[in-house]
PDB file of N, CA and C in Angstrom:
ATOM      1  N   UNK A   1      64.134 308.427  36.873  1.00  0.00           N
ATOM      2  CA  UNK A   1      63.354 307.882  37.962  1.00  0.00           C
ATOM      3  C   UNK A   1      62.693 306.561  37.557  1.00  0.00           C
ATOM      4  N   UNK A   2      62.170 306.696  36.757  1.00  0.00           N
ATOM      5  CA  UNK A   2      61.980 305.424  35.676  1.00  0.00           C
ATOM      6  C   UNK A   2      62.548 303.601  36.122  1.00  0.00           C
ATOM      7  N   UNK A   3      64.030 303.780  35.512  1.00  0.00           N
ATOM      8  CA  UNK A   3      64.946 303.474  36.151  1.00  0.00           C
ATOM      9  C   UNK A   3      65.267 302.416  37.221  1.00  0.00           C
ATOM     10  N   UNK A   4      64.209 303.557  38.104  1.00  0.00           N
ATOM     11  CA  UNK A   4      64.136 303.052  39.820  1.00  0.00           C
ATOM     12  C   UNK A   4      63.268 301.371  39.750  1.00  0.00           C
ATOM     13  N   UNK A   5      62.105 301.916  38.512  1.00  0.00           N
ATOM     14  CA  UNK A   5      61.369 300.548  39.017  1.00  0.00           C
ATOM     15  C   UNK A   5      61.459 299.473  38.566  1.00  0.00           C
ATOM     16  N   UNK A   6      62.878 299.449  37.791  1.00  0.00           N
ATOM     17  CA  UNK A   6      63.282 298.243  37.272  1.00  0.00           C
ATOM     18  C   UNK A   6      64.049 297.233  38.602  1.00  0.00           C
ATOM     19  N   UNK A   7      64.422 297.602  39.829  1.00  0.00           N
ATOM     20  CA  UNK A   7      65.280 297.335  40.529  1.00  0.00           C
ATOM     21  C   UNK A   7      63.594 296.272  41.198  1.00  0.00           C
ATOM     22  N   UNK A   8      62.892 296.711  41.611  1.00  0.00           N
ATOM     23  CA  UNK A   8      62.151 295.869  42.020  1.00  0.00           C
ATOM     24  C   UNK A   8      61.607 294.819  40.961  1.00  0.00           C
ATOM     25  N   UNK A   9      61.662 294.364  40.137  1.00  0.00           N
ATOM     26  CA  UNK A   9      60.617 293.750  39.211  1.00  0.00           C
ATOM     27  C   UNK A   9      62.499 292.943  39.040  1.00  0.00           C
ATOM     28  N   UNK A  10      63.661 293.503  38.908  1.00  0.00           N
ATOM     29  CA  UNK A  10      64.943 292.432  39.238  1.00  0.00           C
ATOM     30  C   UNK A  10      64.919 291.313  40.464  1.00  0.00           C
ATOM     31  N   UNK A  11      64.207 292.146  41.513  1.00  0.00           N
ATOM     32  CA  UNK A  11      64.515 291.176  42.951  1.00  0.00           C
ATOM     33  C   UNK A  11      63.337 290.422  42.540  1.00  0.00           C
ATOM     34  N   UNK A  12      62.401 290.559  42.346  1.00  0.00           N
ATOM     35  CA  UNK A  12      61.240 289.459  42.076  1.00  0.00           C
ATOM     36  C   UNK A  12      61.470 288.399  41.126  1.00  0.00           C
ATOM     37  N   UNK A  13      62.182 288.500  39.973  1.00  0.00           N
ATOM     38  CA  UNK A  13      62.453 287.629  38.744  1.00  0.00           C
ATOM     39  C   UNK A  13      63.396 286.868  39.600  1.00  0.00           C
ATOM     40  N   UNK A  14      64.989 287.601  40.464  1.00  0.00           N
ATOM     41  CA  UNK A  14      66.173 286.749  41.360  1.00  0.00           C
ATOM     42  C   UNK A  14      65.113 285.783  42.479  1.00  0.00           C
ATOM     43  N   UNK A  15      64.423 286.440  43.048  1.00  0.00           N
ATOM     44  CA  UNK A  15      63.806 285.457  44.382  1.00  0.00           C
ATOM     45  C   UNK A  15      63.044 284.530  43.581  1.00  0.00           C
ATOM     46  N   UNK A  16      62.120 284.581  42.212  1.00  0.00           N
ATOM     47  CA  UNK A  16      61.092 283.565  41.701  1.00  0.00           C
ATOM     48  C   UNK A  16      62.627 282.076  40.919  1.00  0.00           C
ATOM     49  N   UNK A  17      63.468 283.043  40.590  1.00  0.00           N
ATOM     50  CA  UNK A  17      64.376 281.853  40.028  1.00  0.00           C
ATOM     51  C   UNK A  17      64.907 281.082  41.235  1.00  0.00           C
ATOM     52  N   UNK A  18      65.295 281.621  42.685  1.00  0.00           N
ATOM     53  CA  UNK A  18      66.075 281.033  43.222  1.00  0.00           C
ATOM     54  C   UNK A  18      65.472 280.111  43.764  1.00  0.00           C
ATOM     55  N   UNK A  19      63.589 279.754  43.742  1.00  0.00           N
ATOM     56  CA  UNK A  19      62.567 279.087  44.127  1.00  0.00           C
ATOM     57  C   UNK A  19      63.052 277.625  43.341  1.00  0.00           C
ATOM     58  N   UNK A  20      63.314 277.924  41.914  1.00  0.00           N
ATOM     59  CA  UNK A  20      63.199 276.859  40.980  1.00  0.00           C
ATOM     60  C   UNK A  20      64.622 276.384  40.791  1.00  0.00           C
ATOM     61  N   UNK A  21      65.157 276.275  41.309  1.00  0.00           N
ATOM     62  CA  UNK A  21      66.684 276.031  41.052  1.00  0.00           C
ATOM     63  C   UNK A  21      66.338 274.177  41.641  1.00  0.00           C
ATOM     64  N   UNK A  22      67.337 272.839  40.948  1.00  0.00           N
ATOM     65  CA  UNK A  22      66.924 271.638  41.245  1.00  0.00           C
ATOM     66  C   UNK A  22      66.955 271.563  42.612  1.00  0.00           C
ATOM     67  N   UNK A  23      67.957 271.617  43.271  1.00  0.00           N
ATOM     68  CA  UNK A  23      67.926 271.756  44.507  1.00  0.00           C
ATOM     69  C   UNK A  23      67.186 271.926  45.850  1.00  0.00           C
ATOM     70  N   UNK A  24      65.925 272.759  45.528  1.00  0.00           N
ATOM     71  CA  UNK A  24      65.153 273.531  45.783  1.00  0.00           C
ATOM     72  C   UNK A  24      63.871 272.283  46.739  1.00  0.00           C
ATOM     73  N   UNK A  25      64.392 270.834  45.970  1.00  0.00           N
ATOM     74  CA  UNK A  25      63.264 269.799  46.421  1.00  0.00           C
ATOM     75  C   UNK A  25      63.731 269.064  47.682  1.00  0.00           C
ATOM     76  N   UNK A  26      64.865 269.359  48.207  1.00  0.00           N
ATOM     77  CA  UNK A  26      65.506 268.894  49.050  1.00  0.00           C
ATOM     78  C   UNK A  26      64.795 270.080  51.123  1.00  0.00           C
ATOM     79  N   UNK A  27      64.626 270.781  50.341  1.00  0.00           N
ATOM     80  CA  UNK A  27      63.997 271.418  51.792  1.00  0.00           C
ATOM     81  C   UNK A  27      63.518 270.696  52.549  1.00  0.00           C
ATOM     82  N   UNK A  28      63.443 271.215  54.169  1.00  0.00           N
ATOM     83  CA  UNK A  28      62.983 270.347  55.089  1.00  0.00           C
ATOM     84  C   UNK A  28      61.790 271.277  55.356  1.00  0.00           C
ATOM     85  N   UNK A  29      59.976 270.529  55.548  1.00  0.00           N
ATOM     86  CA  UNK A  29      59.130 271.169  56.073  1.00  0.00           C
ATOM     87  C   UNK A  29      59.309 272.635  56.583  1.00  0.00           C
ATOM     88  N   UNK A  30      60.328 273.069  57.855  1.00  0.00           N
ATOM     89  CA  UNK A  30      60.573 274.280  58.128  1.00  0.00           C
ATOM     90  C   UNK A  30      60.951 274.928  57.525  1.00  0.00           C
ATOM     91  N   UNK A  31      62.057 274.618  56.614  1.00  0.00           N
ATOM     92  CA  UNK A  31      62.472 275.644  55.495  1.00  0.00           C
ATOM     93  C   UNK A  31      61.763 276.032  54.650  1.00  0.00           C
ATOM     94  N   UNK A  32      60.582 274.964  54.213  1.00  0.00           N
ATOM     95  CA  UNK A  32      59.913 275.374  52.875  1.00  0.00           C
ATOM     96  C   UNK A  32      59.068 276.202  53.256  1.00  0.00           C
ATOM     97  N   UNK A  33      58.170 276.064  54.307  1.00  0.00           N
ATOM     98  CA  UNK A  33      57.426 276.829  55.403  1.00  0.00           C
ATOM     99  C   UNK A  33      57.842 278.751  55.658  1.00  0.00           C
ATOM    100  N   UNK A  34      59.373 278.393  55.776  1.00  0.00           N
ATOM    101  CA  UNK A  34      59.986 279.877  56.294  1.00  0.00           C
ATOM    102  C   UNK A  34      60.346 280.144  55.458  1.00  0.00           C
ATOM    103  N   UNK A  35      60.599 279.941  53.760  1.00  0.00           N
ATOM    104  CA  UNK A  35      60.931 280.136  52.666  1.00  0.00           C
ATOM    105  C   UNK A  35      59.506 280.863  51.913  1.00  0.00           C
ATOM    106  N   UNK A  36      58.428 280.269  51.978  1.00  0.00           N
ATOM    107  CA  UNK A  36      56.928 280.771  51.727  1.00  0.00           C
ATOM    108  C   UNK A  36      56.836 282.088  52.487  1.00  0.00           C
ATOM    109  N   UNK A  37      56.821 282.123  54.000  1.00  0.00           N
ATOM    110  CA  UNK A  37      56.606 283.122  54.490  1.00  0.00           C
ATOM    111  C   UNK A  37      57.237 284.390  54.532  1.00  0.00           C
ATOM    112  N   UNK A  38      58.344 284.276  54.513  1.00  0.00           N
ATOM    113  CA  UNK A  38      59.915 284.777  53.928  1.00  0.00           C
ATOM    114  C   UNK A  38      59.145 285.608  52.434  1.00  0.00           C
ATOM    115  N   UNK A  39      59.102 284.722  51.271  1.00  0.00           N
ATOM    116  CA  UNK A  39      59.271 285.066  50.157  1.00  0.00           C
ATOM    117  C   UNK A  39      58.038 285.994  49.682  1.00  0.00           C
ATOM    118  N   UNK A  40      56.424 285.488  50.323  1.00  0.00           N
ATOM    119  CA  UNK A  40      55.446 286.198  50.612  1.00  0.00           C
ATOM    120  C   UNK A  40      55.710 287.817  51.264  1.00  0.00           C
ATOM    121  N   UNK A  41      56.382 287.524  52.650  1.00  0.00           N
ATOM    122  CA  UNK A  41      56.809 289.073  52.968  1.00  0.00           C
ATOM    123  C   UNK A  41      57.433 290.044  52.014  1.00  0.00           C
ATOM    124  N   UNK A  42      58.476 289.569  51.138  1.00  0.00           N
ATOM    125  CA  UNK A  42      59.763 289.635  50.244  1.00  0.00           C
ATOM    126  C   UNK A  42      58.657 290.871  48.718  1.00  0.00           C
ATOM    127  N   UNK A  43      57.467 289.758  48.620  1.00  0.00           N
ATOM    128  CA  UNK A  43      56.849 290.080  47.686  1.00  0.00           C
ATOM    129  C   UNK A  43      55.697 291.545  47.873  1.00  0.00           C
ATOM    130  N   UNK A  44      55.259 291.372  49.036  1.00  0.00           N
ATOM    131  CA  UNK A  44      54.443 292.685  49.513  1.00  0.00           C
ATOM    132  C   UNK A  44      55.360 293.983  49.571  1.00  0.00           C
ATOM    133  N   UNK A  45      56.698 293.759  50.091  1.00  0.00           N
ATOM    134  CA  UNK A  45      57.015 294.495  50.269  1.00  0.00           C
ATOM    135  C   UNK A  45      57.881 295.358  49.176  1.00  0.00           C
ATOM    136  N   UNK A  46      57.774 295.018  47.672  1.00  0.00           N
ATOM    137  CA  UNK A  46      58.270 294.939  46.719  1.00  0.00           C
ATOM    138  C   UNK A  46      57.382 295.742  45.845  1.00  0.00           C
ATOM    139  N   UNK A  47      56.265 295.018  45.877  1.00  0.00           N
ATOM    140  CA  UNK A  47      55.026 295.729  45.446  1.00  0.00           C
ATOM    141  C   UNK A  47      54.215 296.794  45.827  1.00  0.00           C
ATOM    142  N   UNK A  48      54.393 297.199  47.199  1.00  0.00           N
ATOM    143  CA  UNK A  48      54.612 298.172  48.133  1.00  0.00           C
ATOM    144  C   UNK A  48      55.349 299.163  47.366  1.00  0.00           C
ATOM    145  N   UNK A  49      56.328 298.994  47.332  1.00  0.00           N
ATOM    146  CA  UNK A  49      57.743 300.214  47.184  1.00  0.00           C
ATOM    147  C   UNK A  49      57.561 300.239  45.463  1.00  0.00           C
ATOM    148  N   UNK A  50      56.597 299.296  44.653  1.00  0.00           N
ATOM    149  CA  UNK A  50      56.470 299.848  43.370  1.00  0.00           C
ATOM    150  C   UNK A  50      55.417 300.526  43.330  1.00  0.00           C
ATOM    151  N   UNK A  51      54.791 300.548  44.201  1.00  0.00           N
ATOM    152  CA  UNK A  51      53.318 301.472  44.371  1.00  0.00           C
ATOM    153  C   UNK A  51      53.738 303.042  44.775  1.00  0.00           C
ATOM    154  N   UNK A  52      54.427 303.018  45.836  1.00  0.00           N
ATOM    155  CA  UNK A  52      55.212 303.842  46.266  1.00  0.00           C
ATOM    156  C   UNK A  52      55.620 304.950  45.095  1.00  0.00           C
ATOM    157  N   UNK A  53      56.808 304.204  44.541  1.00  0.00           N
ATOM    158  CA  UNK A  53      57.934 304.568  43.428  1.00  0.00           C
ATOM    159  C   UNK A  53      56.859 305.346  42.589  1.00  0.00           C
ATOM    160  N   UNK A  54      55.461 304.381  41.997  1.00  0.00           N
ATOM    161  CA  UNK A  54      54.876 305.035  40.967  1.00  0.00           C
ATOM    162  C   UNK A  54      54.152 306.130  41.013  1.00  0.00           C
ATOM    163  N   UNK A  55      53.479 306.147  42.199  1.00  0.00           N
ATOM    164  CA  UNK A  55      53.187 307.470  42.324  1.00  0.00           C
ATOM    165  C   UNK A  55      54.074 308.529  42.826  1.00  0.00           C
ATOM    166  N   UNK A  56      54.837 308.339  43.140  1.00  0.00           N
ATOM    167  CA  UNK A  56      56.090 309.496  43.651  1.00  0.00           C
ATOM    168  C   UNK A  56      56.461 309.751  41.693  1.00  0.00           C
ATOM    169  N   UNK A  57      56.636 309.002  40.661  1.00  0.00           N
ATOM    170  CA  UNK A  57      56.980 309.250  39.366  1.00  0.00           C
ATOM    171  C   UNK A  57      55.643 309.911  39.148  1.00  0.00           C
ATOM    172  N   UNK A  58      54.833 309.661  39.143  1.00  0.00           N
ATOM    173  CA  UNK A  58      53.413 310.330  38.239  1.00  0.00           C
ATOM    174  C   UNK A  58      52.996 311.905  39.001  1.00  0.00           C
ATOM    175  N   UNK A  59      53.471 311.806  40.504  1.00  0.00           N
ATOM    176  CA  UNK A  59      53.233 313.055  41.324  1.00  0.00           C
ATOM    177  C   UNK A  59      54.522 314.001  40.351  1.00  0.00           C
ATOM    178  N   UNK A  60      55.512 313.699  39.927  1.00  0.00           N
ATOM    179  CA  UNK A  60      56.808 314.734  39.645  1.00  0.00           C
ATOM    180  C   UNK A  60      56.327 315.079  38.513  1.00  0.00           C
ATOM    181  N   UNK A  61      55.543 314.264  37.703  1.00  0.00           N
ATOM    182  CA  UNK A  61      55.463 314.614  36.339  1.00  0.00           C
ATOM    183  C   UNK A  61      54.128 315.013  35.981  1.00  0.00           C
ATOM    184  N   UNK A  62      53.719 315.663  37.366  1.00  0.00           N
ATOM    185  CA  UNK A  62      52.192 316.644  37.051  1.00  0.00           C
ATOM    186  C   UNK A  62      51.434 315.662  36.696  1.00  0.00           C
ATOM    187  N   UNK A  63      51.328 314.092  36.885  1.00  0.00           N
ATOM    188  CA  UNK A  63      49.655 313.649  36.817  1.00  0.00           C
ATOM    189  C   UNK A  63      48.404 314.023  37.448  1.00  0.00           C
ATOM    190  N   UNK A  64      48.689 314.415  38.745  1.00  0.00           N
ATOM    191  CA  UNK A  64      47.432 314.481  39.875  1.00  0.00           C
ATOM    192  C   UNK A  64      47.211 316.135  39.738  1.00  0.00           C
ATOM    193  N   UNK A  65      47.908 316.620  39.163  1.00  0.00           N
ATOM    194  CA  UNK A  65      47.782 318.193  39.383  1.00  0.00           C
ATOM    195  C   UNK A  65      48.655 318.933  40.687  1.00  0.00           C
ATOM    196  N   UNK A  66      47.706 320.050  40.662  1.00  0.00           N
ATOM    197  CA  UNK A  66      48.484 320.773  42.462  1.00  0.00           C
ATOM    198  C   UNK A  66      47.460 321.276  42.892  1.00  0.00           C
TER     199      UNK A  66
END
């Protein structure tokens, strides 16, 4: 299960590189705009599902009790 929360902390390292790539300076206002808001959503919802993940791991393995 473990495992699992490597898959999020992958999409965050892929979306923070694909920010910095040279290319990246060529955006037009809207894109960079919908790229922020985009990547902001991208990120809550990442951190979300590792919050998620971790307590669903710490609930299986008897942290909280019963």
């Amino acid at each position: 299960m473990q495992m699992a929360m490597l898959i999020v902390f992958l999409v965050l390292f892929l979306f923070w590189r694909s920010g910095r790539k040279p290319d990246a300076h060529r955006m037009r206002k809207g894109s960079r705009i919908g790229t922020y808001i985009l990547g902001t959503a991208m990120i809550m919802a990442c951190l979300a599902g590792q919050w998620v993940m971790g307590q669903s791991i710490l609930t299986a393995g008897g942290y909280f009790g019963s």
